[in-house]
Protein backbone atom coordinates (compact mmCIF):
# COMPACT_ATOMS: atom_id res chain seq x y z
CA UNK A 1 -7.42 11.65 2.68
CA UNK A 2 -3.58 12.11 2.31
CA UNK A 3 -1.62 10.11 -0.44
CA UNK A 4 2.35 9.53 0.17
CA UNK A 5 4.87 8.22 -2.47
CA UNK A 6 7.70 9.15 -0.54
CA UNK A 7 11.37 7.70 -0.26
CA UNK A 8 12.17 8.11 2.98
CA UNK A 9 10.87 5.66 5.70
CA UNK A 10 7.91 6.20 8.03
CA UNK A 11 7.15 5.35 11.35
CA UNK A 12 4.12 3.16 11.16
CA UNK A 13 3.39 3.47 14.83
CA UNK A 14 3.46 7.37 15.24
CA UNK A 15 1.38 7.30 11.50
CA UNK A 16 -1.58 4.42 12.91
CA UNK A 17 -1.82 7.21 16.45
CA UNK A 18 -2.03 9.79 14.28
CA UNK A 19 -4.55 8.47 11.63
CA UNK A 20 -8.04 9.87 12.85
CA UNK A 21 -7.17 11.01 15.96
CA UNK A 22 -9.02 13.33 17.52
CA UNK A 23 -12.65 12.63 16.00
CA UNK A 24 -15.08 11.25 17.53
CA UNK A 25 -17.25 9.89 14.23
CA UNK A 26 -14.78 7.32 13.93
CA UNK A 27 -15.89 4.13 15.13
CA UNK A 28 -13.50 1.60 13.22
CA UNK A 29 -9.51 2.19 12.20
CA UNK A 30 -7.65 -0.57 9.94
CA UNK A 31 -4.42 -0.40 9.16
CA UNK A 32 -1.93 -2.44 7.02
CA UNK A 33 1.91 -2.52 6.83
CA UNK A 34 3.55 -3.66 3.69
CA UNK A 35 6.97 -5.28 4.15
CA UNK A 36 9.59 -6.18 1.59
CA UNK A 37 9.99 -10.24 2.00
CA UNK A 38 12.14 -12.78 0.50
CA UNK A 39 10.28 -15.22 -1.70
CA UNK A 40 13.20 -15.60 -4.51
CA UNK A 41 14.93 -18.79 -4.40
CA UNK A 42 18.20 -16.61 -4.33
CA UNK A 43 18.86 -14.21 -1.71
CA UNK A 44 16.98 -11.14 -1.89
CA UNK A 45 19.51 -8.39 -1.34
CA UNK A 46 17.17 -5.58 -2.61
CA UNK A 47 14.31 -4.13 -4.23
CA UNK A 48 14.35 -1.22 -6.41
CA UNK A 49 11.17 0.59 -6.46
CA UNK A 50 10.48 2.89 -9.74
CA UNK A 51 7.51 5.64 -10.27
CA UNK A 52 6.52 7.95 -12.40
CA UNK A 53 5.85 11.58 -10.12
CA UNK A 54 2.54 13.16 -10.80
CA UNK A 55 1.24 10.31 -12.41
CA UNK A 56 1.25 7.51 -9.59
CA UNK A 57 0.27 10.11 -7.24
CA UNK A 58 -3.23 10.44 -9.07
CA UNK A 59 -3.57 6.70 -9.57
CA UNK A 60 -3.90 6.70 -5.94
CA UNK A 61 -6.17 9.06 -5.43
CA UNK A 62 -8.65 7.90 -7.69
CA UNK A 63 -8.71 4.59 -5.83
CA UNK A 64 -8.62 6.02 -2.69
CA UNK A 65 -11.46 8.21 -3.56
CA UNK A 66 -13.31 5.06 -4.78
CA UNK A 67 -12.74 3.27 -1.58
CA UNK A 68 -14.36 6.45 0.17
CA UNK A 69 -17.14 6.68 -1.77
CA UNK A 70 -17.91 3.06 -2.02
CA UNK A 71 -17.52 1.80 1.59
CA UNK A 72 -18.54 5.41 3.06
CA UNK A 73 -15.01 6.09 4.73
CA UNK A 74 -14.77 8.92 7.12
CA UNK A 75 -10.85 8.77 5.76
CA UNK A 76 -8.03 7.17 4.44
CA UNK A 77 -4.37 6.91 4.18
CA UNK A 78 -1.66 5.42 1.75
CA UNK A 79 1.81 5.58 2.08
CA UNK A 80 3.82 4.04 -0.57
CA UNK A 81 7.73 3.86 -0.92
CA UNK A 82 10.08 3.97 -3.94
CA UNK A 83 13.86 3.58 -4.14
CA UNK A 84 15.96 0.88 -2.79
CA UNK A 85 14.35 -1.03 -0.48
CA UNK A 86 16.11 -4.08 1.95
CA UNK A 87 13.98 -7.02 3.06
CA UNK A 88 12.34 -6.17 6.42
CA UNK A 89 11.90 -2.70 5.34
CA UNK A 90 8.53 -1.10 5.53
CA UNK A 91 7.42 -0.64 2.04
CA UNK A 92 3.49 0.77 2.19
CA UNK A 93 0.60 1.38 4.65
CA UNK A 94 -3.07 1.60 4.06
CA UNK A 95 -5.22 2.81 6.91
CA UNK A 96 -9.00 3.36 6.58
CA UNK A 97 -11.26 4.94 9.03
CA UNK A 98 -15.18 4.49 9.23
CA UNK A 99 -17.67 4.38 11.67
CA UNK A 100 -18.61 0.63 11.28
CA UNK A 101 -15.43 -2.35 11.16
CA UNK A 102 -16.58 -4.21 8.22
CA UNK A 103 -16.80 -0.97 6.00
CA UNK A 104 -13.32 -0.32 7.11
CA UNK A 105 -11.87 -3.85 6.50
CA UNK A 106 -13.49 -4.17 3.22
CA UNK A 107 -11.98 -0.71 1.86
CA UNK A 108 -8.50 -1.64 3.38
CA UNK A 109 -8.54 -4.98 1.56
CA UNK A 110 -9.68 -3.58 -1.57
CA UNK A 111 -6.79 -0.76 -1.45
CA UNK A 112 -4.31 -3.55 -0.69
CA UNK A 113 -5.28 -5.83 -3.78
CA UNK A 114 -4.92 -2.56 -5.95
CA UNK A 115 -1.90 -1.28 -4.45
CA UNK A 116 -0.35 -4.99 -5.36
CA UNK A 117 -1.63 -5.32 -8.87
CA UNK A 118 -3.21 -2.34 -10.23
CA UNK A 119 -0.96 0.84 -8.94
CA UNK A 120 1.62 1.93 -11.39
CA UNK A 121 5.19 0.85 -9.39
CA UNK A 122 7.61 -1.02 -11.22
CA UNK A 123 9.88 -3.34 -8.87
CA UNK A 124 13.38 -5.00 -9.58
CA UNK A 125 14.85 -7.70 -7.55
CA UNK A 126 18.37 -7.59 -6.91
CA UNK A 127 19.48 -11.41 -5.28
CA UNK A 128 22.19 -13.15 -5.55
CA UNK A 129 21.52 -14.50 -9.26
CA UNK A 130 21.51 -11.17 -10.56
CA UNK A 131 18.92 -8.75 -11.22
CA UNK A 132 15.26 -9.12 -12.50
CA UNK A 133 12.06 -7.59 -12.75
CA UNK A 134 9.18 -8.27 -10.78
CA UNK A 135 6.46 -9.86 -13.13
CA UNK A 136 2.54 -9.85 -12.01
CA UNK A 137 1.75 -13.06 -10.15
CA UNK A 138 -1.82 -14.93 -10.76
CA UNK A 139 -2.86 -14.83 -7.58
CA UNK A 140 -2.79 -10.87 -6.84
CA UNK A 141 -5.10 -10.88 -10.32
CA UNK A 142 -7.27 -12.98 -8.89
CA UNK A 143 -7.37 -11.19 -5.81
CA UNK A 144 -7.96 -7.87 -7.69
CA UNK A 145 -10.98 -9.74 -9.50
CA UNK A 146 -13.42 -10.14 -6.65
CA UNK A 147 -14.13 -6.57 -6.40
């Protein structure tokens, strides 16, 4: 299991070949890209992505570790960024790895829904209106609620 908050980009190709390679228990790999969009009615000219070290870090882990244990992953990856971030910028992966597809789906979707509504970030829009922060939507709660 590895757990990235990181600043810098990654290379989502070179991290999806890497992920699991070279075992042969693996039956099933799912991966997910995050990418910063524009939704605001203004121009999006940025994101700012805040974190607290240390702590965000373990929020991770413990879902990552329930994702393991409750869909039986053989691993699991999550890559998150923080900083300024430009629309079309990479801005998080999830990859899961298990030896059937629907355990790994399941455990990728559920580590999505968390990473969007549940994992301590804190995201400002800069457009060209001026500068805001990014409030929980509805939907991503309701998402969240399934599981």
């Amino acid at each position: 299991m590895q757990i990235r908050v990181q600043r810098a980009p990654f290379d989502f190709g070179a991290e999806a070949s890497a992920f699991g390679a070279g075992r042969a228990d693996i039956g099933a790999v799912v991966t997910f890209c995050g990418i910063v969009r524009d939704l605001s009615p203004s121009r999006l000219q940025a994101m700012e992505i805040e974190h607290y070290p240390g702590m965000t870090e373990r929020a991770l882990r413990q879902i990552a570790e329930t994702a393991c244990t409750r869909w039986t992953l053989l691993d699991c990856l999550i890559i998150h960024r923080h900083g300024r971030l430009e629309p079309g910028e990479r801005i998080m992966m999830v990859a899961t790895a298990a030896a059937h597809r629907a355990e790994a789906f399941a455990a990728a979707d559920f580590l999505m829904d968390y990473l969007k509504s549940r994992a301590p970030f804190w995201k400002k829009e800069t457009t060209t209106a001026g500068t805001d922060w990014v409030a929980p939507r509805d939907e991503d709660e309701s998402a969240l609620n399934r599981w």
